[in-house]
C-alpha atoms as a PDB file:
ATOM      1  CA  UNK A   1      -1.615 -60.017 114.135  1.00  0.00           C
ATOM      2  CA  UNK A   2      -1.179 -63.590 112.904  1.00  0.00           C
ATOM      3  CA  UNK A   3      -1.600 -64.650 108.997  1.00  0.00           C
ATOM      4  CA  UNK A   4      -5.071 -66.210 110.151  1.00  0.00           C
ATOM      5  CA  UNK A   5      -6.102 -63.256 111.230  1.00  0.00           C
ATOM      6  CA  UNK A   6      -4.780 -61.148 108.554  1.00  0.00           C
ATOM      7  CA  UNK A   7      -6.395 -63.477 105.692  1.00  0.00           C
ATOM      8  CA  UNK A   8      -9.523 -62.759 107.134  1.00  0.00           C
ATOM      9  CA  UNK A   9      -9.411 -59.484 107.265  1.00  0.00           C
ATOM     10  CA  UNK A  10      -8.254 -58.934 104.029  1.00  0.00           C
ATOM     11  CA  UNK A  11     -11.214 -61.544 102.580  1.00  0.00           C
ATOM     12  CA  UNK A  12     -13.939 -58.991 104.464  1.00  0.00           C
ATOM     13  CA  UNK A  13     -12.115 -56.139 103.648  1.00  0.00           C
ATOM     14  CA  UNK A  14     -11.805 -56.603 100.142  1.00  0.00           C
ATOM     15  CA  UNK A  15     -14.600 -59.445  99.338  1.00  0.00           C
ATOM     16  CA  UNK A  16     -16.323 -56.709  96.949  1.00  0.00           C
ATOM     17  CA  UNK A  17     -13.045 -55.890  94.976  1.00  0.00           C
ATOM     18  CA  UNK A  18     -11.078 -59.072  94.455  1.00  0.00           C
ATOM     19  CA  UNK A  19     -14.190 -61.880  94.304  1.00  0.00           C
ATOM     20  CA  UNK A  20     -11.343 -64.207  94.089  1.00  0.00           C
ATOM     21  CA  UNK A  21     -10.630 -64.335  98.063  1.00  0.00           C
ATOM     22  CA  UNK A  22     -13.497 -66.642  98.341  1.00  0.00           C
ATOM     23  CA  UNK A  23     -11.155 -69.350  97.114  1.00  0.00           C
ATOM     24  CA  UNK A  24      -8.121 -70.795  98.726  1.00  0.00           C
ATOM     25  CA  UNK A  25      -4.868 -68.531  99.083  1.00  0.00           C
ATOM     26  CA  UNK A  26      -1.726 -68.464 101.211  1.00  0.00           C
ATOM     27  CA  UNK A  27      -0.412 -65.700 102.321  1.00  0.00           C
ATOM     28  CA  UNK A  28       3.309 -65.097 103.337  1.00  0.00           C
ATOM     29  CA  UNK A  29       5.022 -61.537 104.756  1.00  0.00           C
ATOM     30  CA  UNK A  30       8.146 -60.333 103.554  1.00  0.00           C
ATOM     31  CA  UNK A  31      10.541 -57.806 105.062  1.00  0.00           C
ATOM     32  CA  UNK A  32       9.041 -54.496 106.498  1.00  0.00           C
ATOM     33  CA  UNK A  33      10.107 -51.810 108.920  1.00  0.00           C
ATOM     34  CA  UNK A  34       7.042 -49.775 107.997  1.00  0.00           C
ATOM     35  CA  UNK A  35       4.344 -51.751 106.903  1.00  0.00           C
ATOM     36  CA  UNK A  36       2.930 -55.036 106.600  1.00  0.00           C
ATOM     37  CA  UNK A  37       3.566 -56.683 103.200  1.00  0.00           C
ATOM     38  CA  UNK A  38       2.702 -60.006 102.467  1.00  0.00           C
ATOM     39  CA  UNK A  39       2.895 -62.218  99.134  1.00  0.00           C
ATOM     40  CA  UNK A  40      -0.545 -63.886  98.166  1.00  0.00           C
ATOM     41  CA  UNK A  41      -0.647 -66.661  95.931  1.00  0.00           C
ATOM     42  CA  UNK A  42      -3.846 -68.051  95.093  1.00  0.00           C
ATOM     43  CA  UNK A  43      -4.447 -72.223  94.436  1.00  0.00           C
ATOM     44  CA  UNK A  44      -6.176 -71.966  91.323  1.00  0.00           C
ATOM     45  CA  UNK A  45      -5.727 -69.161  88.397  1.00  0.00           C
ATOM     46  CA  UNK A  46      -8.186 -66.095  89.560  1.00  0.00           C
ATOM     47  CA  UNK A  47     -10.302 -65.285  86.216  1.00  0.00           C
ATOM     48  CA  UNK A  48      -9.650 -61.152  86.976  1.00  0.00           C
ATOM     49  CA  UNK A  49      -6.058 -60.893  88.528  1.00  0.00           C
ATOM     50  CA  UNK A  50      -3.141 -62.997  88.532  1.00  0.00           C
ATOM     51  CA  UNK A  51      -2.042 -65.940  90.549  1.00  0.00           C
ATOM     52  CA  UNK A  52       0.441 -63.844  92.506  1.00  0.00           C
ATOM     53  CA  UNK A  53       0.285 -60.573  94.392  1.00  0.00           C
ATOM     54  CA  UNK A  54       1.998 -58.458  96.305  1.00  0.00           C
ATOM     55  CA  UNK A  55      -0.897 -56.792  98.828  1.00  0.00           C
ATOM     56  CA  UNK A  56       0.639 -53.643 101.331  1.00  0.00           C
ATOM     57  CA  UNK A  57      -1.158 -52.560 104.146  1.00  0.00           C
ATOM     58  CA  UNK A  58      -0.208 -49.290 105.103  1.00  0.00           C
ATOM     59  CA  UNK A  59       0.434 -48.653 109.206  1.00  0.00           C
ATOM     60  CA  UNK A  60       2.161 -45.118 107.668  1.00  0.00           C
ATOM     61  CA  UNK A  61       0.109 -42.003 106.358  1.00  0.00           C
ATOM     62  CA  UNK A  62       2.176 -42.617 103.004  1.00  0.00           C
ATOM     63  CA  UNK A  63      -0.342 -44.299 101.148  1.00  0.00           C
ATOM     64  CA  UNK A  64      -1.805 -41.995  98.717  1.00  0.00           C
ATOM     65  CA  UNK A  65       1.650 -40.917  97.935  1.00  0.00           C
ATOM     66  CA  UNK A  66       3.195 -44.206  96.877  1.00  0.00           C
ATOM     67  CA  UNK A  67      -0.160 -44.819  95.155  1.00  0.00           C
ATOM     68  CA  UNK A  68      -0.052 -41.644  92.832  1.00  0.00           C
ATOM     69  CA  UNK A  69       4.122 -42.075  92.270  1.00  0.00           C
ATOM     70  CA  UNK A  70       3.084 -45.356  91.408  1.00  0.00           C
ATOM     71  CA  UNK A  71       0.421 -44.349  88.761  1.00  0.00           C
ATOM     72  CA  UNK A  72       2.316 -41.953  87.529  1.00  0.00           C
ATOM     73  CA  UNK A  73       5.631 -43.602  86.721  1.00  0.00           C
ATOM     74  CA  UNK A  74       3.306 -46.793  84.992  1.00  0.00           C
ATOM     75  CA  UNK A  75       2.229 -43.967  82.411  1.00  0.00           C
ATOM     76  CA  UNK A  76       6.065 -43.172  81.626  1.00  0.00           C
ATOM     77  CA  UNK A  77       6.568 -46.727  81.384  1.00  0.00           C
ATOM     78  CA  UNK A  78       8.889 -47.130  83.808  1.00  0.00           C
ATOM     79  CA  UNK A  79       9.776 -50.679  85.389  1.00  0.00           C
ATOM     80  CA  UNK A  80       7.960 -50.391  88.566  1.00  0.00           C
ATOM     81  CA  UNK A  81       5.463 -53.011  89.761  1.00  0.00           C
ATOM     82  CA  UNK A  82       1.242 -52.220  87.962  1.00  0.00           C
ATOM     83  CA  UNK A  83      -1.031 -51.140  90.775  1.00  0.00           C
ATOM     84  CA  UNK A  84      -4.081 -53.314  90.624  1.00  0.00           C
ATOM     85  CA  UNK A  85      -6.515 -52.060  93.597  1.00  0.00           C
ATOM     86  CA  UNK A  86      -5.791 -49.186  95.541  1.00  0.00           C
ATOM     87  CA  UNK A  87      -8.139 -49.327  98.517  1.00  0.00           C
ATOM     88  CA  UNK A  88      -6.927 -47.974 101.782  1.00  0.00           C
ATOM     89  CA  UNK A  89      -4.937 -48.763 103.640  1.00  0.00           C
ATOM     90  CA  UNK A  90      -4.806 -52.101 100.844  1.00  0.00           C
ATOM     91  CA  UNK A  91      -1.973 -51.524  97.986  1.00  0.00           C
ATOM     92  CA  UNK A  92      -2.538 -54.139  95.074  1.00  0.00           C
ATOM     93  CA  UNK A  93       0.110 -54.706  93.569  1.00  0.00           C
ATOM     94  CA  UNK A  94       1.694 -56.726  90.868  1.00  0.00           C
ATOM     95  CA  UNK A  95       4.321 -59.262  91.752  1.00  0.00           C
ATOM     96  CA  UNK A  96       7.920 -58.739  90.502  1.00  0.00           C
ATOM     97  CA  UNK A  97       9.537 -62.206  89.266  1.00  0.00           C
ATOM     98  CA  UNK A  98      13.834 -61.871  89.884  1.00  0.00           C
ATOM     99  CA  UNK A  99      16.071 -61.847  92.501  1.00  0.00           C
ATOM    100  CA  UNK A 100      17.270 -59.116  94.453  1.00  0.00           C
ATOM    101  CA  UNK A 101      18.937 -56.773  93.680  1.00  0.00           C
ATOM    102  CA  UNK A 102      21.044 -56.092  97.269  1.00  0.00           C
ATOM    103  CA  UNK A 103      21.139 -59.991  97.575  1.00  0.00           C
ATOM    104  CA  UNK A 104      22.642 -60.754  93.983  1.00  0.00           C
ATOM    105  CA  UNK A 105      24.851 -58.204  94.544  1.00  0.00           C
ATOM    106  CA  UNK A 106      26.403 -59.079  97.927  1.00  0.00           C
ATOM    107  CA  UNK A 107      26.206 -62.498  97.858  1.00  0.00           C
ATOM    108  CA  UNK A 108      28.829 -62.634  95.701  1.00  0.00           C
ATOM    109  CA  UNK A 109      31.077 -60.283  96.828  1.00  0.00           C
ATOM    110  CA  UNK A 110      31.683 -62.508  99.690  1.00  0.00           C
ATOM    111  CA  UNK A 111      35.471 -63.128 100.345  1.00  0.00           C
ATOM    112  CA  UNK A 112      36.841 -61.251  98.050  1.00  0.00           C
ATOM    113  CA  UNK A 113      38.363 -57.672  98.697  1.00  0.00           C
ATOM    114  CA  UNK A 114      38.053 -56.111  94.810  1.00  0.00           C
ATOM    115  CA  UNK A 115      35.985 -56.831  91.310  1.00  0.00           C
ATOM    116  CA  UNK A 116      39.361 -58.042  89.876  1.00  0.00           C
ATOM    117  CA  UNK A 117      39.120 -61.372  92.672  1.00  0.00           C
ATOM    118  CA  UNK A 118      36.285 -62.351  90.788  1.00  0.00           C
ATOM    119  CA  UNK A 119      35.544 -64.054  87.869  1.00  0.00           C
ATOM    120  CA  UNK A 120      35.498 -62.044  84.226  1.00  0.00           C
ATOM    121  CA  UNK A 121      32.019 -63.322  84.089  1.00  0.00           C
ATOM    122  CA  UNK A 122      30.538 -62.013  87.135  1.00  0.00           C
ATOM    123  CA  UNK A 123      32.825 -58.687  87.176  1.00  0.00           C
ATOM    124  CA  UNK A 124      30.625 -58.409  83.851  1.00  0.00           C
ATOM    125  CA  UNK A 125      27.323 -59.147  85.695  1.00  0.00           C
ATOM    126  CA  UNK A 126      27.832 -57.099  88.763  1.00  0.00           C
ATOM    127  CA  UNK A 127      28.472 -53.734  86.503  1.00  0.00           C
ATOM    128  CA  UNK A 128      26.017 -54.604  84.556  1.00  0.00           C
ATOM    129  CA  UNK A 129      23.072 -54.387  87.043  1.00  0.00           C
ATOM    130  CA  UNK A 130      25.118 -51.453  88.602  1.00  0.00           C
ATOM    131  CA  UNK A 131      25.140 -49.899  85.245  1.00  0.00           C
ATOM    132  CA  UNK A 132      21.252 -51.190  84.755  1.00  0.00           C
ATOM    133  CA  UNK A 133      20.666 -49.417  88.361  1.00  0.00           C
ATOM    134  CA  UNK A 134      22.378 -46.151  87.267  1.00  0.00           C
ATOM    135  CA  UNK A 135      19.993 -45.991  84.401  1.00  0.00           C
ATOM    136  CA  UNK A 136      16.662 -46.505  86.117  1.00  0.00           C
ATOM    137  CA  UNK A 137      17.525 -43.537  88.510  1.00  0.00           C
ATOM    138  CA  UNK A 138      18.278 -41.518  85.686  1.00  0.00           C
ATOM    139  CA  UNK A 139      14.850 -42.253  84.063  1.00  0.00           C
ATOM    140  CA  UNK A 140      13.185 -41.877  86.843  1.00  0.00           C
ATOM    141  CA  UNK A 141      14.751 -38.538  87.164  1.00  0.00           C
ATOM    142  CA  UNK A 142      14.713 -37.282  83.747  1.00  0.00           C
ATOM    143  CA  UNK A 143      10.822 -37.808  83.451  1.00  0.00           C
ATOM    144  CA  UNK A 144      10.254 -35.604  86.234  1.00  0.00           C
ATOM    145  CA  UNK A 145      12.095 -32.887  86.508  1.00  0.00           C
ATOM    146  CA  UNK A 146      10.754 -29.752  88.443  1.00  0.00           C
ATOM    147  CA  UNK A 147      12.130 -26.249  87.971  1.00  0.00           C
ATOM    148  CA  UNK A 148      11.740 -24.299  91.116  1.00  0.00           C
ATOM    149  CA  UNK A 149      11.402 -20.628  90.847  1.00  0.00           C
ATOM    150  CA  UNK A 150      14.550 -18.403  92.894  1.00  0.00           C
ATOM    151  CA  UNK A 151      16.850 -21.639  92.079  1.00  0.00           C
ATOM    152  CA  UNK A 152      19.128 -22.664  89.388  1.00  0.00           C
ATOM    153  CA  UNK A 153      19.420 -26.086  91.104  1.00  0.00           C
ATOM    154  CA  UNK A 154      17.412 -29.159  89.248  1.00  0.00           C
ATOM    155  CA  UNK A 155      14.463 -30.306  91.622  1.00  0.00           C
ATOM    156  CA  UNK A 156      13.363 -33.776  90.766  1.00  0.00           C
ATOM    157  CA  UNK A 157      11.282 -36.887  91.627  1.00  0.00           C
ATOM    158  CA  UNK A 158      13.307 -38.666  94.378  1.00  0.00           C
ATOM    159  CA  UNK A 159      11.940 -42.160  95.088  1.00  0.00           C
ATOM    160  CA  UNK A 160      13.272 -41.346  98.327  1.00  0.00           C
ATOM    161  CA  UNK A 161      14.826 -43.845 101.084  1.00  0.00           C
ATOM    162  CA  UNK A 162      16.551 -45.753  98.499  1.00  0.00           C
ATOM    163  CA  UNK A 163      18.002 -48.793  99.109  1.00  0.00           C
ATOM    164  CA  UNK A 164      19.376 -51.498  97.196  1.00  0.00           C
ATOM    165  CA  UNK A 165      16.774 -53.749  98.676  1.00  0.00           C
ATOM    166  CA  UNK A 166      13.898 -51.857  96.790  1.00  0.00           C
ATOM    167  CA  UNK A 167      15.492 -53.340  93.137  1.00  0.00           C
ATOM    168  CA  UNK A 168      14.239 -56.464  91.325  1.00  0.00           C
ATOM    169  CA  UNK A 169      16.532 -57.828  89.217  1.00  0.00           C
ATOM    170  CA  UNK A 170      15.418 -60.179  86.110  1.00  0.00           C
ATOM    171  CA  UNK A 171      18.064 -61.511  83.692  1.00  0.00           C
ATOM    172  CA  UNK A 172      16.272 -63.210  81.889  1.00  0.00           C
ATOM    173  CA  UNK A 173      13.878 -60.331  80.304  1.00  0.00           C
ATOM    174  CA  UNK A 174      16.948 -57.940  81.069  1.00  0.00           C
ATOM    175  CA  UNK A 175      14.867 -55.591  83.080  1.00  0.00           C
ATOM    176  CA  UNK A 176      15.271 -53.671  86.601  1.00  0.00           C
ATOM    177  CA  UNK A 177      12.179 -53.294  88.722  1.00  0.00           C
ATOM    178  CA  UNK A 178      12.293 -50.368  91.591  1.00  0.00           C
ATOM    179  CA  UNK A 179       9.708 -51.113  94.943  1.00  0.00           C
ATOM    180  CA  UNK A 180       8.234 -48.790  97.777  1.00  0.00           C
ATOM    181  CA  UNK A 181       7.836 -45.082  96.480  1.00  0.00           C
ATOM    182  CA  UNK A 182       6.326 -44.460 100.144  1.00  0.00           C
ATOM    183  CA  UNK A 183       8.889 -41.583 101.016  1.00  0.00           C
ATOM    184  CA  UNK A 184       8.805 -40.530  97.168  1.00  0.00           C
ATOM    185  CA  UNK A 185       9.504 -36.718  97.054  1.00  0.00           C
ATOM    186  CA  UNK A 186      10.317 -33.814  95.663  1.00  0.00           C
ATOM    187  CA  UNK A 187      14.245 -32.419  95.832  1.00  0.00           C
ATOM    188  CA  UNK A 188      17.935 -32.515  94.842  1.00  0.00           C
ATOM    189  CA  UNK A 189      18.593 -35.536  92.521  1.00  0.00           C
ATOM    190  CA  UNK A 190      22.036 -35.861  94.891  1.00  0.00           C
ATOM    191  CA  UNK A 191      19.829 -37.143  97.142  1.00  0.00           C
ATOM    192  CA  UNK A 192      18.730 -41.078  95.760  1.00  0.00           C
ATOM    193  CA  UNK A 193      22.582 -41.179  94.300  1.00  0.00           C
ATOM    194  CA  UNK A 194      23.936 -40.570  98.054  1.00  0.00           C
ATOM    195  CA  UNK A 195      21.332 -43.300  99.549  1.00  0.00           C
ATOM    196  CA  UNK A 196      22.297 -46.019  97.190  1.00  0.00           C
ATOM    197  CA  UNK A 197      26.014 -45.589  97.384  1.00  0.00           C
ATOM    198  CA  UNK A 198      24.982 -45.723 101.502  1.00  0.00           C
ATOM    199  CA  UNK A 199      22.936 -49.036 100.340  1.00  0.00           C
ATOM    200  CA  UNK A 200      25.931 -50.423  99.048  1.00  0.00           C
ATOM    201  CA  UNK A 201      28.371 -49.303 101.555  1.00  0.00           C
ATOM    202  CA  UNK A 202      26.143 -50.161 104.608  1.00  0.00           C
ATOM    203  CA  UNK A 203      24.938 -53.812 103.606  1.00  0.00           C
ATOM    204  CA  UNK A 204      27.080 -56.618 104.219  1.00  0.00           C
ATOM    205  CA  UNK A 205      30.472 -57.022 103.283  1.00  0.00           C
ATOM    206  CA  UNK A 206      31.137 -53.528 103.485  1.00  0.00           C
ATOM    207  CA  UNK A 207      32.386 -50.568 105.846  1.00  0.00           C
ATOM    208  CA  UNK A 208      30.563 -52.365 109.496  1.00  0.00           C
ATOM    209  CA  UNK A 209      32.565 -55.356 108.287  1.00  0.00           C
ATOM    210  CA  UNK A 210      35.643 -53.765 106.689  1.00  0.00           C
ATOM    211  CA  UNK A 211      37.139 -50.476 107.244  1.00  0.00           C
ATOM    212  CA  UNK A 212      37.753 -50.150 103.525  1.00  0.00           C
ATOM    213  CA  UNK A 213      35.120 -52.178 101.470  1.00  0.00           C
ATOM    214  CA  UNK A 214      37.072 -51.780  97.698  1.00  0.00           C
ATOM    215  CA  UNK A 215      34.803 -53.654  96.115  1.00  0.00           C
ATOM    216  CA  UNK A 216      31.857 -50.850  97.239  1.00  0.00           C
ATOM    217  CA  UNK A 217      33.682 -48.309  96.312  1.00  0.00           C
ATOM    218  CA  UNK A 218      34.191 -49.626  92.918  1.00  0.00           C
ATOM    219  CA  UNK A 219      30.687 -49.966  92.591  1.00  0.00           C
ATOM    220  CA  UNK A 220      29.891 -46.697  93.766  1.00  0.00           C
ATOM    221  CA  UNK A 221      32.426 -45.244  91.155  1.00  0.00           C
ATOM    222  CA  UNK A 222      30.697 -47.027  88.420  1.00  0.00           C
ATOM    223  CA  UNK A 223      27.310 -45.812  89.176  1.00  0.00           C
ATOM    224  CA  UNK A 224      27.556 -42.695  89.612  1.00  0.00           C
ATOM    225  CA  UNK A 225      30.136 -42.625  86.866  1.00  0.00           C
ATOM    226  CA  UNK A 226      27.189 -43.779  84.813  1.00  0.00           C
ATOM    227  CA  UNK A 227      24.350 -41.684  86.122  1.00  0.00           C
ATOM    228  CA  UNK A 228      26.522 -38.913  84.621  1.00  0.00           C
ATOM    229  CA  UNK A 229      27.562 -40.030  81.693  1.00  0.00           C
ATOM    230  CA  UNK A 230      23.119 -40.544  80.953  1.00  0.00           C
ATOM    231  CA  UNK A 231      22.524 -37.194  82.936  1.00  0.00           C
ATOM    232  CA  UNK A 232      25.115 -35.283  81.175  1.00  0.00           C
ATOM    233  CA  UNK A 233      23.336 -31.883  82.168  1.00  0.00           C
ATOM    234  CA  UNK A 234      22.617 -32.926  85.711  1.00  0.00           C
ATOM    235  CA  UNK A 235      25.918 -30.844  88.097  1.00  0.00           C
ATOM    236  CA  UNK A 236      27.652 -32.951  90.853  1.00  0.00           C
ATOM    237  CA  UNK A 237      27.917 -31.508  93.899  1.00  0.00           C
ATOM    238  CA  UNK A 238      30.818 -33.639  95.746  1.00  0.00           C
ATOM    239  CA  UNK A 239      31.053 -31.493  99.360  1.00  0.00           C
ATOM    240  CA  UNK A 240      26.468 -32.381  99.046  1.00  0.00           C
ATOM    241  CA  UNK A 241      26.724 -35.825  97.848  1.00  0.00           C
ATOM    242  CA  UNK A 242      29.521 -36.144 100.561  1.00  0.00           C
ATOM    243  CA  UNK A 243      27.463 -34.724 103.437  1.00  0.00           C
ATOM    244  CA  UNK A 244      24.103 -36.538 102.528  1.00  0.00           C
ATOM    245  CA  UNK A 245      25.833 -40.181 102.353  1.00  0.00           C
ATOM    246  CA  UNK A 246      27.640 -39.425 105.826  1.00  0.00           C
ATOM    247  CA  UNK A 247      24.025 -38.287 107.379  1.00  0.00           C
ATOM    248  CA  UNK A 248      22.388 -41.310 105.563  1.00  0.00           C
ATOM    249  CA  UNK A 249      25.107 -44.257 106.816  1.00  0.00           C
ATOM    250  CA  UNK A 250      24.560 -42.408 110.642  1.00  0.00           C
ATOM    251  CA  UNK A 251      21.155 -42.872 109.781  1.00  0.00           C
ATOM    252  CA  UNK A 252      21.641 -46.596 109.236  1.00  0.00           C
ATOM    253  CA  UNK A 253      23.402 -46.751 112.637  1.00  0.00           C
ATOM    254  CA  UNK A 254      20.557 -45.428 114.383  1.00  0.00           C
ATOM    255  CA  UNK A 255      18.571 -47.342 113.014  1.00  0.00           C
ATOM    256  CA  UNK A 256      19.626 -50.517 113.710  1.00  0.00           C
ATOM    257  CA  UNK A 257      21.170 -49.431 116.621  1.00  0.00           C
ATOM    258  CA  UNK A 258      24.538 -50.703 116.045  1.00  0.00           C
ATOM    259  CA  UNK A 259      27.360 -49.915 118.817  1.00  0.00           C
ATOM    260  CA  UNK A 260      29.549 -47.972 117.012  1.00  0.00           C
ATOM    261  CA  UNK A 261      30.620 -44.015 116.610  1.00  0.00           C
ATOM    262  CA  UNK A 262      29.116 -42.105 114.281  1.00  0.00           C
ATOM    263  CA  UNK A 263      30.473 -42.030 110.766  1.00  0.00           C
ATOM    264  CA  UNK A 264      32.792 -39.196 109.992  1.00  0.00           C
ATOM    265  CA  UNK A 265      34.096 -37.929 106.736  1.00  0.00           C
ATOM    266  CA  UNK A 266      36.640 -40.226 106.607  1.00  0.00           C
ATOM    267  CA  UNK A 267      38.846 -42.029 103.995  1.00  0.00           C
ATOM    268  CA  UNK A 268      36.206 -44.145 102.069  1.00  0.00           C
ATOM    269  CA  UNK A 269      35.455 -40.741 100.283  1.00  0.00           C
ATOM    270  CA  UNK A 270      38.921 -39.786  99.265  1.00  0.00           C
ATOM    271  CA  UNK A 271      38.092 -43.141  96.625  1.00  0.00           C
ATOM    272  CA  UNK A 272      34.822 -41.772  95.582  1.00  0.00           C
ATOM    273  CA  UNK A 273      35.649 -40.134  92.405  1.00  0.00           C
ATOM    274  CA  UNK A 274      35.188 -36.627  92.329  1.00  0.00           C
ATOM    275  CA  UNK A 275      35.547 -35.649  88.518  1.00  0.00           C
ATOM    276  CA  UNK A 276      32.261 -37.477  87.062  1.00  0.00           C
ATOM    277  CA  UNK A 277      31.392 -35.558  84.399  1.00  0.00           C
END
């Protein structure tokens, strides 16, 4: 469906709850596998929402579940965009100003082979929002923590399908912003550690470009380094983390259907630091 199209059906769909849409607004999609997402900005400030949205229209049955994750996480005041009309299959949501977080990162770890090639200045930006990335999981994690009967293991809020991609990064108010709790679930915390070091090992540079990205693994080390160090009673489970990043970069593969073998247990992990805590 073009944008025409699309503005028009979102001005009859949601004439009643955004009045607003009666005036002119552009509309532009961003990136989605899933769903459509588009950014609406409207010409002139609305008088009851804000010149910028982000409005998701759910193709998926997921929409009730990102909805409530997103609900709930706003009342533990966690960085994650304010729903303002939840409608379905219309998501309302507020716009995240930053860069991203999988393009800040990779962009400028082009051409270099380790943290040390680059300048003391962005060596200290890049661990930063690693560091700043580390943290948000662990909040997110923390908050909601689930004790399963018949299991010692800690169940938690996964935000599930976690990529780097999903992270907002602001400088300038020194905040982190996680996207898309679609897939959110219930389950071992391993699991959103093991798809973000896949996030960073997956995009480019790293192991489809280079059969040993050090730079990613340095990153990796430092996250989940720090994860632990804020999660102190959280266990690490190497041999799980180990077999959930190998199923999640095959994943990857599959996905976008890249000519290569599957990945194996190979020697990238043998510099993944075992001995977090």
């Amino acid at each position: 469906m073009d944008v025409t199209r699309i503005k028009q059906k979102i001005k009859h769909d949601l004439k009643d709850e955004i009045h607003e849409l009666k005036n002119k607004f552009s509309l532009n999609q961003l990136p989605s596998k899933k769903n459509l997402v588009y950014h609406l900005k409207f010409e002139k400030n609305p008088k009851n929402y804000p010149k910028q949205l982000i409005i998701k229209i759910f193709r998926t049955n997921n929409a009730e579940n990102e909805y409530r994750t997103l609900k709930k996480l706003e009342t533990q005041e966690l960085h994650v965009p304010k729903v303002l009309l939840y409608k379905r299959p219309y998501l309302i949501l507020e716009k995240i100003d930053g860069v991203n977080l999988c393009d800040f990162i990779n962009e400028n770890l082009i051409k270099v082979t380790q943290l040390k090639d680059l300048s003391q200045e962005m060596q200290k930006n890049l661990i930063y929002c690693i560091e700043m990335l580390a943290n948000w999981i662990s909040l997110i994690h923390n908050k909601n923590i689930v004790r399963k009967k018949k299991t010692s293991e800690i169940i938690v809020l996964n935000k599930g399908d976690t990529r780097l991609r999903d992270f907002i990064l602001n400088f300038s108010k020194d905040t982190l912003h996680g996207c898309d709790f679609e897939e959110s679930y219930e389950g071992n915390h391993v699991d959103d550690l093991a798809w973000i070091c896949c996030s960073l090992l997956d995009t480019d540079p790293g192991i489809f470009e280079t059969s040993e990205p050090k730079h990613k693994i340095e990153l990796i080390n430092i996250f989940l380094k720090k994860y632990y160090q804020l999660n102190k009673n959280f266990s690490f489970s190497f041999n799980y983390f180990a077999d959930r990043l190998i199923e999640n970069l095959n994943i990857v593969i599959e996905r976008r259907s890249l000519d290569i073998s599957p990945v194996r247990k190979a020697s990238i992990l043998k510099n993944i630091n075992e001995n977090l805590l």
